[in-house]
N, C-alpha and C. Protein backbone atom coordinates (compact mmCIF):
# COMPACT_ATOMS: atom_id res chain seq x y z
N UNK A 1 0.85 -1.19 0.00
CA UNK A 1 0.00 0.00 0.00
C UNK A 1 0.88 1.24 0.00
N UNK A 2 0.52 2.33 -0.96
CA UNK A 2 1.39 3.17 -0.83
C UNK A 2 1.30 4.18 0.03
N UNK A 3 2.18 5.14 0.33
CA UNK A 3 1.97 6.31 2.16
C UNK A 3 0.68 6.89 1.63
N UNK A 4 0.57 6.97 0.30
CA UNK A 4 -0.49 8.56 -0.21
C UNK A 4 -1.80 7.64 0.24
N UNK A 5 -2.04 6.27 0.05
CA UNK A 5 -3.54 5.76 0.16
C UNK A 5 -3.66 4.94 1.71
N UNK A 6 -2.35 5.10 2.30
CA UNK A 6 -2.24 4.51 4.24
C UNK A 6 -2.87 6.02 4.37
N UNK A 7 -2.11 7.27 3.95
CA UNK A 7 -2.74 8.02 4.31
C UNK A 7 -4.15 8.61 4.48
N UNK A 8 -4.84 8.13 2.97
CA UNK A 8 -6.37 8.63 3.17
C UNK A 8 -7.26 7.98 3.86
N UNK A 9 -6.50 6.46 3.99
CA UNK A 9 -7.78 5.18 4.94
C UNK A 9 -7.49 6.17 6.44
N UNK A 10 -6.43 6.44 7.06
CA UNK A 10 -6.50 7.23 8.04
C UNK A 10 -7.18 8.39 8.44
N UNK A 11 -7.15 9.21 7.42
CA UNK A 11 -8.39 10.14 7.58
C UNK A 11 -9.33 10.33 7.30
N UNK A 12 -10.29 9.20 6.66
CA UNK A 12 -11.30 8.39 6.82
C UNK A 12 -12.02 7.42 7.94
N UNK A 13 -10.70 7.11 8.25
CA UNK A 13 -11.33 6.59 9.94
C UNK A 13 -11.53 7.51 10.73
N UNK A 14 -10.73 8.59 10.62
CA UNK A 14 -10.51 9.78 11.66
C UNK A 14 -11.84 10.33 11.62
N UNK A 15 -12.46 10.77 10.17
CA UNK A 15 -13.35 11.03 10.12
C UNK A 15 -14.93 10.87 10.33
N UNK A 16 -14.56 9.36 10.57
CA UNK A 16 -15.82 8.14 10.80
C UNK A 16 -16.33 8.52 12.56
N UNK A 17 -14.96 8.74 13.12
CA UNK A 17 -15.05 8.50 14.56
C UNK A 17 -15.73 9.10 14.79
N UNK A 18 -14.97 10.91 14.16
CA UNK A 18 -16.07 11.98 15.47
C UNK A 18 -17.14 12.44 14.72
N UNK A 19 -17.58 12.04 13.42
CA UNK A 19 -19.18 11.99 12.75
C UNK A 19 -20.11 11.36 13.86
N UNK A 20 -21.02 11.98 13.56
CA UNK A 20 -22.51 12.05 14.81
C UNK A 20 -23.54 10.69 13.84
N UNK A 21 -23.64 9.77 14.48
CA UNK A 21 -24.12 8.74 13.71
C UNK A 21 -25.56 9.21 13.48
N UNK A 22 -26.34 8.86 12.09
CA UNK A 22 -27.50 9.42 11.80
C UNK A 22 -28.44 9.30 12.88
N UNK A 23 -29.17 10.22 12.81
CA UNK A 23 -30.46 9.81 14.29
C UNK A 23 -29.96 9.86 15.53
N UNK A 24 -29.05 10.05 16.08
CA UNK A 24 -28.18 10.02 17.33
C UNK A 24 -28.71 11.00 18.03
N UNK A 25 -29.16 12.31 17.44
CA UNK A 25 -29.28 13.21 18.12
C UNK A 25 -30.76 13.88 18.55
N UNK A 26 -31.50 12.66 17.57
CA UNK A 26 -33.27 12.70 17.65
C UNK A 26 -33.69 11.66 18.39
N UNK A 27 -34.55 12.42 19.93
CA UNK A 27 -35.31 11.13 20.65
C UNK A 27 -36.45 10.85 20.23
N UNK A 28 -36.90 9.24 20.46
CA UNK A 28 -37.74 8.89 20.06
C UNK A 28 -39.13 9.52 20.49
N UNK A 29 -40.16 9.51 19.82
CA UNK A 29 -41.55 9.84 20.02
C UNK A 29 -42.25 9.56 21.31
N UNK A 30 -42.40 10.12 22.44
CA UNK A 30 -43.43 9.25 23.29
C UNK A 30 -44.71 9.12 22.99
N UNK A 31 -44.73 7.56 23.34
CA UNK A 31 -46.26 6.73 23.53
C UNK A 31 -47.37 7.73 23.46
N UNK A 32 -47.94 6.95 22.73
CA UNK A 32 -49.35 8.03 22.39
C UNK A 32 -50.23 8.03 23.68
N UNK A 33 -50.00 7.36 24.75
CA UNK A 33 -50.85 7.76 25.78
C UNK A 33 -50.14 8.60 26.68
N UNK A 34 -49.02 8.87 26.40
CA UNK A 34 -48.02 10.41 27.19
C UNK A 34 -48.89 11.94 26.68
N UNK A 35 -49.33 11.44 25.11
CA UNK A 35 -49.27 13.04 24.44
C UNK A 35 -51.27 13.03 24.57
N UNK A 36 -51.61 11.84 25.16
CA UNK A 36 -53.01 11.88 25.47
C UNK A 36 -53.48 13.09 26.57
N UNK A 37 -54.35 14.32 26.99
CA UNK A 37 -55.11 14.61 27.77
C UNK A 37 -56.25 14.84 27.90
N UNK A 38 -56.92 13.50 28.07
CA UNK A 38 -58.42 13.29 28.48
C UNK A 38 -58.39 13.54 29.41
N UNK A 39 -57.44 13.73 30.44
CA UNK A 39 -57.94 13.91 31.90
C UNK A 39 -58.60 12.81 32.59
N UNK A 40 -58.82 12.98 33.65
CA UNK A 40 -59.81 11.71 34.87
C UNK A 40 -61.19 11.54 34.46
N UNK A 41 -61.51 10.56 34.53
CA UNK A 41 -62.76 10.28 34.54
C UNK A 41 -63.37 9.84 35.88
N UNK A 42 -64.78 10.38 35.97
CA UNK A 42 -65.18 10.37 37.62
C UNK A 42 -64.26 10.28 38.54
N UNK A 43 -64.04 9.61 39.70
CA UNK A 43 -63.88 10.32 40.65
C UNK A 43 -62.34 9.90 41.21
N UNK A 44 -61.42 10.60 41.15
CA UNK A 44 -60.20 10.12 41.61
C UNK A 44 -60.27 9.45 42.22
N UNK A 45 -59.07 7.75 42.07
CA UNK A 45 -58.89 7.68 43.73
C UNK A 45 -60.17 6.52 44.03
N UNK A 46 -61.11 6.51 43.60
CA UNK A 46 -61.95 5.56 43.69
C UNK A 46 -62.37 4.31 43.13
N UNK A 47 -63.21 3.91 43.45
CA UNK A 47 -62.62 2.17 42.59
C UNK A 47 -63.26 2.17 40.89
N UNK A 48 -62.34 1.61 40.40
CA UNK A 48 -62.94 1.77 38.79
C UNK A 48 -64.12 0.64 38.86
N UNK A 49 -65.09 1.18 37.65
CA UNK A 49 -66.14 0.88 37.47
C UNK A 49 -66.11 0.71 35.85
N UNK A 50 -66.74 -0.72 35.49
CA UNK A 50 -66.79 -0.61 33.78
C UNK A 50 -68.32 -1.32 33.23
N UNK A 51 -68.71 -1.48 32.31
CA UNK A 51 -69.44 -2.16 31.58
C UNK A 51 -69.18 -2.57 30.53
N UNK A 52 -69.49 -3.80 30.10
CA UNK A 52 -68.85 -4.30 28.66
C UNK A 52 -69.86 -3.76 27.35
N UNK A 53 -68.91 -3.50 26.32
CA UNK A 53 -69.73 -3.14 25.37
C UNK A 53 -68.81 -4.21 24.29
N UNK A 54 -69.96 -4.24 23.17
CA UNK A 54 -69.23 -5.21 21.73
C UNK A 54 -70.00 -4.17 20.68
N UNK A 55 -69.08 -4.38 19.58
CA UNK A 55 -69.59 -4.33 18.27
C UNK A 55 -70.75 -4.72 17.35
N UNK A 56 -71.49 -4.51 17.00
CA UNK A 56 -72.38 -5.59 16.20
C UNK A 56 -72.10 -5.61 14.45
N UNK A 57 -72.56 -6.14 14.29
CA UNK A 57 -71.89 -6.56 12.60
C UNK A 57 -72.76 -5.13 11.96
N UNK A 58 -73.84 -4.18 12.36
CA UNK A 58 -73.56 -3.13 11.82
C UNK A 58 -72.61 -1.54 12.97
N UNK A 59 -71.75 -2.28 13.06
CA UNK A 59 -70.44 -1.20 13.47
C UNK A 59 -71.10 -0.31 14.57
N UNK A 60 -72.35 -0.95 15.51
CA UNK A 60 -72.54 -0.19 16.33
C UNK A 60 -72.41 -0.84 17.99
N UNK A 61 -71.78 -0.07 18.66
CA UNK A 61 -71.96 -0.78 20.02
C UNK A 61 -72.72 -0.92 20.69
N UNK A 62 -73.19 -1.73 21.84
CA UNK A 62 -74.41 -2.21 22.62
C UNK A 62 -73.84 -2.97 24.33
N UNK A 63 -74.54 -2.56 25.29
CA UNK A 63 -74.24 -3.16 26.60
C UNK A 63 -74.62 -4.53 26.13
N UNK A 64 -73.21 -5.11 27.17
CA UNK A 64 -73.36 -6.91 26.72
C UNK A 64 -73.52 -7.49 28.59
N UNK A 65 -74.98 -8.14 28.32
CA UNK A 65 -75.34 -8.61 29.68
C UNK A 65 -75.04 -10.06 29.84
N UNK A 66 -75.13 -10.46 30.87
CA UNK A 66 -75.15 -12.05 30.96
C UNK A 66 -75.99 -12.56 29.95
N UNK A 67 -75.83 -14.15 28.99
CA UNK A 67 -76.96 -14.78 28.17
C UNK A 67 -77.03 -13.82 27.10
N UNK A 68 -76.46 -13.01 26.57
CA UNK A 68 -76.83 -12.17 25.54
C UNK A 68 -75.54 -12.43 24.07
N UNK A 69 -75.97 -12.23 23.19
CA UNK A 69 -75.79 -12.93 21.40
C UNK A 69 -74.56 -11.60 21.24
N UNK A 70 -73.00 -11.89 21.26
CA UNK A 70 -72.13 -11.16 20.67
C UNK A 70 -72.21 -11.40 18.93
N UNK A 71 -72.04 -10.43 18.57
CA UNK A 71 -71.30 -11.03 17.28
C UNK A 71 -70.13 -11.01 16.56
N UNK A 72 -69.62 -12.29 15.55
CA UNK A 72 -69.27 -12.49 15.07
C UNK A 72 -68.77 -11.68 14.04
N UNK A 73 -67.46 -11.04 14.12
CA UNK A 73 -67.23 -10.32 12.62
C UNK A 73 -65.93 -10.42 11.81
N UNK A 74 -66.34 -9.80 10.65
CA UNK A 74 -65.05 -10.19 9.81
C UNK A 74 -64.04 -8.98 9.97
N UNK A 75 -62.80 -8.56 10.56
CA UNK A 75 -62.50 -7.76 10.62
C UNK A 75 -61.59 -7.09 9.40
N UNK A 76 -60.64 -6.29 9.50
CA UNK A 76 -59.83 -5.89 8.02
C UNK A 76 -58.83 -6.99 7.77
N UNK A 77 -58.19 -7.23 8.68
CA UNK A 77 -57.08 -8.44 8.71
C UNK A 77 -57.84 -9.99 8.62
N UNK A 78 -59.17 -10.12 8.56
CA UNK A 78 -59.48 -11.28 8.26
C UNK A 78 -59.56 -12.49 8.99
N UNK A 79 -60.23 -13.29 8.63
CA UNK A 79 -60.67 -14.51 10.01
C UNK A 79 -61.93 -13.45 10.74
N UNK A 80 -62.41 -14.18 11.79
CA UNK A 80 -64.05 -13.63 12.62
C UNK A 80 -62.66 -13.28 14.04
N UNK A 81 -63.37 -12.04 14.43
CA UNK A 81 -63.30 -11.62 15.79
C UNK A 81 -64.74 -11.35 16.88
N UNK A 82 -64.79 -11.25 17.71
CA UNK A 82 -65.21 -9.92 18.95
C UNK A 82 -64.43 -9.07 18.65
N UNK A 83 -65.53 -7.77 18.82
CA UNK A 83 -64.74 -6.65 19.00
C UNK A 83 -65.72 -6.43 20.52
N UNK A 84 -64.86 -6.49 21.50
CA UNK A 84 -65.21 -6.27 23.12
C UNK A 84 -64.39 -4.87 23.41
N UNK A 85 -65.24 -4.16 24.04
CA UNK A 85 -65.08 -2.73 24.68
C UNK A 85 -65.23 -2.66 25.62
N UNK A 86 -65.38 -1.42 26.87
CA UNK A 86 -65.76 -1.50 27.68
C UNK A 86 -66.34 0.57 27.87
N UNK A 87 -67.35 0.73 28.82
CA UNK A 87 -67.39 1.87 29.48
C UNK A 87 -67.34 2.00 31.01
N UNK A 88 -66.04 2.89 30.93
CA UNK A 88 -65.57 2.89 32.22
C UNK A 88 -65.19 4.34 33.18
N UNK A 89 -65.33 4.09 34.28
CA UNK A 89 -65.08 5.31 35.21
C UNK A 89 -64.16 5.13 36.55
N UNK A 90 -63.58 6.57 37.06
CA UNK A 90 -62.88 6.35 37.95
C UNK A 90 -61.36 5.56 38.11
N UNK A 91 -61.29 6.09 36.44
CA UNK A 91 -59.40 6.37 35.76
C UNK A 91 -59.02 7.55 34.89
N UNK A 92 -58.00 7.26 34.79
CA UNK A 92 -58.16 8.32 33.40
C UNK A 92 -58.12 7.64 32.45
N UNK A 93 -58.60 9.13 31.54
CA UNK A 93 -58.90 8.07 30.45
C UNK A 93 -58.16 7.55 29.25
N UNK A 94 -56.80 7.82 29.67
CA UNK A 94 -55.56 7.89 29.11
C UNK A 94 -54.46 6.64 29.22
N UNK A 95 -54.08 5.60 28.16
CA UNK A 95 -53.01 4.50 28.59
C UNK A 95 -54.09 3.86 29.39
N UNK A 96 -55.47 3.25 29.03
CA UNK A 96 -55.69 2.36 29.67
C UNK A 96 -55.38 0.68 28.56
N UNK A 97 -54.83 -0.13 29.65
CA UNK A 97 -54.63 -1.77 28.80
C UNK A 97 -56.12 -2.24 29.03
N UNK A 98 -56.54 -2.45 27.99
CA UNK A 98 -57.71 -3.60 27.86
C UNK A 98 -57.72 -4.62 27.23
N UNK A 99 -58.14 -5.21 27.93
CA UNK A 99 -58.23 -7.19 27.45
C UNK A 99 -59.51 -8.08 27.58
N UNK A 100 -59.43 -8.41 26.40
CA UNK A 100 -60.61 -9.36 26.19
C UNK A 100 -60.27 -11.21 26.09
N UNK A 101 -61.22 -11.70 25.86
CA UNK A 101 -60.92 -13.06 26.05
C UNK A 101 -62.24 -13.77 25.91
N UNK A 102 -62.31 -14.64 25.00
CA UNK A 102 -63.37 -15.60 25.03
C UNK A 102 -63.25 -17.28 25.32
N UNK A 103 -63.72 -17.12 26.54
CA UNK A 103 -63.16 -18.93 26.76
C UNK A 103 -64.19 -20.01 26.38
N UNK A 104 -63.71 -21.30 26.23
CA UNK A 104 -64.51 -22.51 25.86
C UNK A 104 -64.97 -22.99 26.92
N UNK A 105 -66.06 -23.04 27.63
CA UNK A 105 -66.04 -23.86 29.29
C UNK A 105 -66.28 -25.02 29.24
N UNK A 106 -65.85 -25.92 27.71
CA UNK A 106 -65.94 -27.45 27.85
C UNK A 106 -64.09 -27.74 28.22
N UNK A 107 -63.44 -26.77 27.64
CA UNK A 107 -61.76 -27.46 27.58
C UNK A 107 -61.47 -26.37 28.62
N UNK A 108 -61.88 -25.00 28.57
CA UNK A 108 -60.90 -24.38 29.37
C UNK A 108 -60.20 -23.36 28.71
N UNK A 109 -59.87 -23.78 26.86
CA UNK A 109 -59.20 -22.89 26.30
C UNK A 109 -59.79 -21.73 25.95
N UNK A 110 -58.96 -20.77 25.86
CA UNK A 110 -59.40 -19.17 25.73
C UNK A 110 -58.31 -18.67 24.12
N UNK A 111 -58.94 -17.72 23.73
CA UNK A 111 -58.81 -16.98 22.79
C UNK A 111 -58.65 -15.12 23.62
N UNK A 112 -57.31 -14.63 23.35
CA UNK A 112 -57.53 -13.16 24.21
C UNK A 112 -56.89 -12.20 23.21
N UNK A 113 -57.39 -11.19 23.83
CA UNK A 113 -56.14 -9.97 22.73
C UNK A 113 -55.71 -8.50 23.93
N UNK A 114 -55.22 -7.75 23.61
CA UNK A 114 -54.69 -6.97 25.10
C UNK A 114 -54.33 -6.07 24.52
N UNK A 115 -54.51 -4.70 24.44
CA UNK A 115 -54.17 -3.55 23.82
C UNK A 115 -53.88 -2.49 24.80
N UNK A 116 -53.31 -1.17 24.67
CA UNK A 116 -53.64 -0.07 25.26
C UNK A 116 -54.54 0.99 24.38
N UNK A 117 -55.50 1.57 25.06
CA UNK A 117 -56.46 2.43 24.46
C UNK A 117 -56.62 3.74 24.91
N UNK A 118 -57.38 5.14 24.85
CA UNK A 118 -57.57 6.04 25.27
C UNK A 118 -58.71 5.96 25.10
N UNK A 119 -59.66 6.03 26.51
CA UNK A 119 -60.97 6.43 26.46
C UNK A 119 -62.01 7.77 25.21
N UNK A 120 -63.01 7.44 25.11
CA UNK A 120 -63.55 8.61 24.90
C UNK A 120 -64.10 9.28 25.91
N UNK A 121 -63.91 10.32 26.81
CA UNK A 121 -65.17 10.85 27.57
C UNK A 121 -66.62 11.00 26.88
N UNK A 122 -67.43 10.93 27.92
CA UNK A 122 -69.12 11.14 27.69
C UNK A 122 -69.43 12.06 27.87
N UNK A 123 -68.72 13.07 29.00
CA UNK A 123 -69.38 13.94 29.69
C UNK A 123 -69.91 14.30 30.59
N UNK A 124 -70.19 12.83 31.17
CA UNK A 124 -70.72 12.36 32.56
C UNK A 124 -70.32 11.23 33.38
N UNK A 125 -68.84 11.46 33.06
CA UNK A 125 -67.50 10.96 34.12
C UNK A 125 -67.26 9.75 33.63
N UNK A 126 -67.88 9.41 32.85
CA UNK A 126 -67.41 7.68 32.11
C UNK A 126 -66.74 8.10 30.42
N UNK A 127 -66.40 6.83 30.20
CA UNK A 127 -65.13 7.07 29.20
C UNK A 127 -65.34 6.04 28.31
N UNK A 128 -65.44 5.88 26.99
CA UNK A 128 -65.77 4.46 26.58
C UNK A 128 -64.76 3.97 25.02
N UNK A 129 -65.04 3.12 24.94
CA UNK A 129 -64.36 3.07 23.30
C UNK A 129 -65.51 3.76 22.13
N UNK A 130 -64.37 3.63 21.36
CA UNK A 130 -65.20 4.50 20.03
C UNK A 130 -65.64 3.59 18.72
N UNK A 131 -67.03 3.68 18.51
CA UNK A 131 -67.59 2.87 17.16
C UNK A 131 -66.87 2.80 16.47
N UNK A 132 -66.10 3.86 16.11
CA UNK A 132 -66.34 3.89 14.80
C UNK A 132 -64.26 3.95 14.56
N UNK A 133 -63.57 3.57 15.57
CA UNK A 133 -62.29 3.02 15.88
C UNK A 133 -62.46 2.02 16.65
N UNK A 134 -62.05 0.76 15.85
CA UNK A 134 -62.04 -0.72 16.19
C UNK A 134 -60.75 -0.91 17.31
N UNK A 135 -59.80 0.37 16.93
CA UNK A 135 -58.66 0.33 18.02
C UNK A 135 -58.87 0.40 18.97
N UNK A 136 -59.73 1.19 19.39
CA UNK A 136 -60.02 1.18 20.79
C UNK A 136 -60.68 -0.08 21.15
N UNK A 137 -61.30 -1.26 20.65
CA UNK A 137 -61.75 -2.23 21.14
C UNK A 137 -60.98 -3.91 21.07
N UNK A 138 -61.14 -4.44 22.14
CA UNK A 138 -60.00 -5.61 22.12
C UNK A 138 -60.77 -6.03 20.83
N UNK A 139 -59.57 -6.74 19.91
CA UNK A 139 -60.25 -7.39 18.67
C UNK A 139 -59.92 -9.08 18.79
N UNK A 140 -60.51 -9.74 19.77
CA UNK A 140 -60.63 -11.14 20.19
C UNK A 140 -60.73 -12.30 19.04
N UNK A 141 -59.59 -12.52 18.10
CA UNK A 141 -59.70 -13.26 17.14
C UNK A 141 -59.98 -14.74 17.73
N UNK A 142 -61.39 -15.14 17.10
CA UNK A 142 -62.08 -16.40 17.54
C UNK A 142 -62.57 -17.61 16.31
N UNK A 143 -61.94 -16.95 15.26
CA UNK A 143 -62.07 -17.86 14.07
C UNK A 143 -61.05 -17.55 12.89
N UNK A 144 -60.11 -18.52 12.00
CA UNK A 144 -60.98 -19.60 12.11
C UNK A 144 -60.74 -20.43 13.34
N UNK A 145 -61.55 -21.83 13.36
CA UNK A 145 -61.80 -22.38 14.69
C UNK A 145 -61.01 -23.26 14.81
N UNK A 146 -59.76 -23.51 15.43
CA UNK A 146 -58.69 -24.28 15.19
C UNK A 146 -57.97 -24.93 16.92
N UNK A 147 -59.50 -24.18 17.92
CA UNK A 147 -59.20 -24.65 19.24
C UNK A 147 -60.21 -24.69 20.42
N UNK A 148 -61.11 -24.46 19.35
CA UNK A 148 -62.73 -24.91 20.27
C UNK A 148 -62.98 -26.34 20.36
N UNK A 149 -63.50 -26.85 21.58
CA UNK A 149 -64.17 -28.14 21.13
C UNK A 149 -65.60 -28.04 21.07
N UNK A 150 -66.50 -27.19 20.18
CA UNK A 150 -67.39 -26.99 19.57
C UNK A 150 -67.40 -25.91 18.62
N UNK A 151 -68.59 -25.30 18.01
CA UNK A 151 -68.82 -24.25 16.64
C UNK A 151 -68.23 -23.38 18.13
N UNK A 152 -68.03 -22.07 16.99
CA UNK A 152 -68.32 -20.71 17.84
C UNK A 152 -69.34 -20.51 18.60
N UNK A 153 -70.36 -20.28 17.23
CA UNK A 153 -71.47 -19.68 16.38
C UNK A 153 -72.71 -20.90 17.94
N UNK A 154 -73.71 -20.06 17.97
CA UNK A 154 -75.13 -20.48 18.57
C UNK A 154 -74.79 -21.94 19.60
N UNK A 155 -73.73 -21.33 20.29
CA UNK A 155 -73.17 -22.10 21.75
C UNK A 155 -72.88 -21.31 22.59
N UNK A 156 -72.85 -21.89 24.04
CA UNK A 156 -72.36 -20.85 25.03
C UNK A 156 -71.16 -20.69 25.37
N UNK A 157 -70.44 -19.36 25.56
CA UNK A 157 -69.12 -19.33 25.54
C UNK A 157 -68.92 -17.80 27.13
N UNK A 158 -67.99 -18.08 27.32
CA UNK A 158 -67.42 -17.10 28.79
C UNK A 158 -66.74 -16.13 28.17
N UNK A 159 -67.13 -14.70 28.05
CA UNK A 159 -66.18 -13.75 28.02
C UNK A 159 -65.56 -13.18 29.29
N UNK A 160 -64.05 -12.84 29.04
CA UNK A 160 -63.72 -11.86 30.58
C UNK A 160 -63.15 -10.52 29.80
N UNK A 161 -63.38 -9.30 30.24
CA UNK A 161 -63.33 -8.02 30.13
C UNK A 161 -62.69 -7.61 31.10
N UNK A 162 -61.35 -6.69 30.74
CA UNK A 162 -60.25 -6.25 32.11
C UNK A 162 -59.66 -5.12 31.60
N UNK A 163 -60.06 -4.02 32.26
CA UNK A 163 -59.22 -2.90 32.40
C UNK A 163 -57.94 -2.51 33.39
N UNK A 164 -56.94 -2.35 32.82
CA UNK A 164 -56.34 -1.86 33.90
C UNK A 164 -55.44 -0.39 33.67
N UNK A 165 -55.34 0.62 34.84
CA UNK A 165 -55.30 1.76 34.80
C UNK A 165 -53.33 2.14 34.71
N UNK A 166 -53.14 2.88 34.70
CA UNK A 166 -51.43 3.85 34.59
C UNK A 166 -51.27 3.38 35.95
N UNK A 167 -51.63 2.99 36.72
CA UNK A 167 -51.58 2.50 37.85
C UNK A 167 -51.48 1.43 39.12
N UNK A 168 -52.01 0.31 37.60
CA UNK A 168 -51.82 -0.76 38.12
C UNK A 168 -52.85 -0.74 38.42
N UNK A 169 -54.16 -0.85 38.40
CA UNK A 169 -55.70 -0.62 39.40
C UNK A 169 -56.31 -1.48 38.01
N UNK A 170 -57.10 -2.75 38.30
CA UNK A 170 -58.10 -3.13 37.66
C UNK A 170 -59.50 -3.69 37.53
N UNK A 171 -60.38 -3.49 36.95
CA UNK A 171 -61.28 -4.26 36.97
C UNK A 171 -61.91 -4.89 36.28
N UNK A 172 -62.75 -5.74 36.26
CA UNK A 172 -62.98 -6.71 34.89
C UNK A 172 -64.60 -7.61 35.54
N UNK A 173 -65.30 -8.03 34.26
CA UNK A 173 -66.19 -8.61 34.07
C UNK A 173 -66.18 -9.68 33.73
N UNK A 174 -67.02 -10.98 34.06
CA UNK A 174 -66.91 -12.23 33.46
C UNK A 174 -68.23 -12.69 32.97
N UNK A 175 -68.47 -13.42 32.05
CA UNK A 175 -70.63 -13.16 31.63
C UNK A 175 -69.99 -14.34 30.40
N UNK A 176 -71.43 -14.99 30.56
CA UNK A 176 -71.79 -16.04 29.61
C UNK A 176 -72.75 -15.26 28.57
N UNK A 177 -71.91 -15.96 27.13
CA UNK A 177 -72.55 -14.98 26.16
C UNK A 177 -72.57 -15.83 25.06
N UNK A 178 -73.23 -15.89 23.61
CA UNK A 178 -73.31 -17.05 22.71
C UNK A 178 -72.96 -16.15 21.76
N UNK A 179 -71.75 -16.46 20.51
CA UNK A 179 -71.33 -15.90 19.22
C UNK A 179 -72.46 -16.21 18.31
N UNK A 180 -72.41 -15.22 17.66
CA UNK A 180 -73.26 -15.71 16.16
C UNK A 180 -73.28 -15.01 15.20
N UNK A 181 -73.06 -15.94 14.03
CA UNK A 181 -72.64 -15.48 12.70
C UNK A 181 -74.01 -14.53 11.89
N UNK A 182 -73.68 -13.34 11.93
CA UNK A 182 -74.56 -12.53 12.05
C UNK A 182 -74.57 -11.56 10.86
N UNK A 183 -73.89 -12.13 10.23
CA UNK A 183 -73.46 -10.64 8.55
C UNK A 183 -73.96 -11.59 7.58
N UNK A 184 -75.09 -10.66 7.12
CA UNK A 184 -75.80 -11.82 6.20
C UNK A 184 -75.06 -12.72 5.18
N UNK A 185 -74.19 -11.23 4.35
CA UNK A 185 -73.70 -11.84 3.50
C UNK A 185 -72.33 -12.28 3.50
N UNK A 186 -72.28 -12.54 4.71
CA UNK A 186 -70.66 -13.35 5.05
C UNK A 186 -71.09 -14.57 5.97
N UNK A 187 -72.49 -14.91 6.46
CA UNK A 187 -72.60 -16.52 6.98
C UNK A 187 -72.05 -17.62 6.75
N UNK A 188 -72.32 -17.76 5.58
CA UNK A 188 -71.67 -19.07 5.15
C UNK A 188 -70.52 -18.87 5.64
N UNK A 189 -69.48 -18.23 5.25
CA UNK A 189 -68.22 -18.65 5.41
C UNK A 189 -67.95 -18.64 7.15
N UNK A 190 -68.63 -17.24 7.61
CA UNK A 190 -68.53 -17.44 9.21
C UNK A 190 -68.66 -18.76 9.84
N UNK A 191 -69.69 -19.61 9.20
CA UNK A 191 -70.56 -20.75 10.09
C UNK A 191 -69.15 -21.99 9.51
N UNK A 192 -68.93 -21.69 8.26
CA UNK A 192 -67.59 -22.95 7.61
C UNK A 192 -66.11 -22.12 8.43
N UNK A 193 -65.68 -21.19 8.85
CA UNK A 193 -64.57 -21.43 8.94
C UNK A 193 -64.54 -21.59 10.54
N UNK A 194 -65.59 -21.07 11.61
CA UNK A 194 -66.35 -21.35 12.95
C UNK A 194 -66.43 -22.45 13.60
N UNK A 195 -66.92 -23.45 12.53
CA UNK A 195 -67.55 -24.65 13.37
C UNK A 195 -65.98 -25.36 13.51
N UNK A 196 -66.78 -26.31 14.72
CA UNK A 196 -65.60 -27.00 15.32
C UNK A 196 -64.60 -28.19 14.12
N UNK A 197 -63.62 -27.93 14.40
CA UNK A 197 -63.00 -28.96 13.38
C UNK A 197 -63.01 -28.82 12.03
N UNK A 198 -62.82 -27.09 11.97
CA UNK A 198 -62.17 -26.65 10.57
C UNK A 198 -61.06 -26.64 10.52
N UNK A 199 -60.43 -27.40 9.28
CA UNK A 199 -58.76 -27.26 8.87
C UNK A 199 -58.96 -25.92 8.07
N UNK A 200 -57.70 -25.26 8.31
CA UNK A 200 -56.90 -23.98 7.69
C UNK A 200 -56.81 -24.70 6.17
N UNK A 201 -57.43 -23.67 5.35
CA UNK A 201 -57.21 -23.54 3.96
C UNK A 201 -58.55 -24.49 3.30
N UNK A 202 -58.98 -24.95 4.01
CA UNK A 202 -60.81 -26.06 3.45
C UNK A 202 -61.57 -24.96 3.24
N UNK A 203 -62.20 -25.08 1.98
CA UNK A 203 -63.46 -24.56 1.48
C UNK A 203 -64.03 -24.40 1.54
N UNK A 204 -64.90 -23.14 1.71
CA UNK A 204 -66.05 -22.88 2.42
C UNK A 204 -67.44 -22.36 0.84
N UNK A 205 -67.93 -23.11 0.80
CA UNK A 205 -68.97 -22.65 -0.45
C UNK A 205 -69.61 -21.69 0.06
């Protein structure tokens, strides 16, 4: 190697060293529930309070009681979910984790999903998810059916609903509720890829 090209690899390294590596000097973004201010909902300090809400196959939400018909939907990413929500008070309404879960009470096995969300306020100290953002609602992928030991669809199944706060503070619901394939023009395939003892990639007419 000759001195003239020992020389330039040297001040090329030299140069490498005290260069500011790209991005070095930009911090990352904080979490969208940092740059959230919804503020508290009802009453500081006191015990949270929720109600479960779901989706219905026309994109509107509804209180889900014990014995009562969730439905079944096709979401953007495909396969059937729950979309389980909740309305809640006495957090903020900011960085809350919510989790859903639909269990089988013949095996035991459960299906869950776990997100962080930002409430909507109401106005009248409760906070809820939003229709018409599926993000805000756990999206409980429950088909296709590859770990039920029965259909989804017009059986009884256990949901649990769990909020928990910036704080560590939670509360949650548990209720027997029956799926059902409920979009007219997506049944068929709901009820074929649903029922118990569908293989991945079988045909659904």
């Amino acid at each position: 190697m000759t001195a003239s090209r020992a020389a330039a690899r040297r001040a090329l390294a030299a140069l490498l060293l005290v260069a500011p590596a790209c991005g070095d000097d930009e911090e990352p973004p904080p979490p969208v529930e940092a740059m959230c201010k919804l503020g508290t909902l009802g009453e500081e300090g006191a015990p949270i309070q929720i109600e479960v809400i779901a989706l219905d196959s026309s994109g509107v939400s509804h209180p889900v009681s014990d014995g009562d018909a969730v439905d079944i939907i096709m979401p953007p990413q495909g396969g059937r979910v729950l979309f389980l929500g909740v309305r809640a008070t006495n957090l903020s309404a900011c960085g809350v984790q919510l989790s859903g879960a639909l269990r089988d009470p013949g095996s035991g096995r459960l299906m869950s999903e776990s997100r962080t969300v930002n409430l909507k306020p109401a106005g009248d100290g409760w906070g809820a998810s939003v229709d018409v953002d599926i993000s805000t609602f756990a999206n409980v992928g429950v088909c296709p059916n590859n770990w039920s030991s029965r259909d989804i669809f017009d059986h009884d199944y256990e949901i649990v609903v769990q909020v928990k706060d910036r704080e560590g503070r939670t509360a949650s619901h548990t209720m027997q509720v029956r799926p059902a394939c409920n979009e007219p023009e997506l049944e068929v395939e709901c009820r074929c890829i649903c029922k118990h003892g569908y293989i991945l990639g079988e045909a659904c007419e």
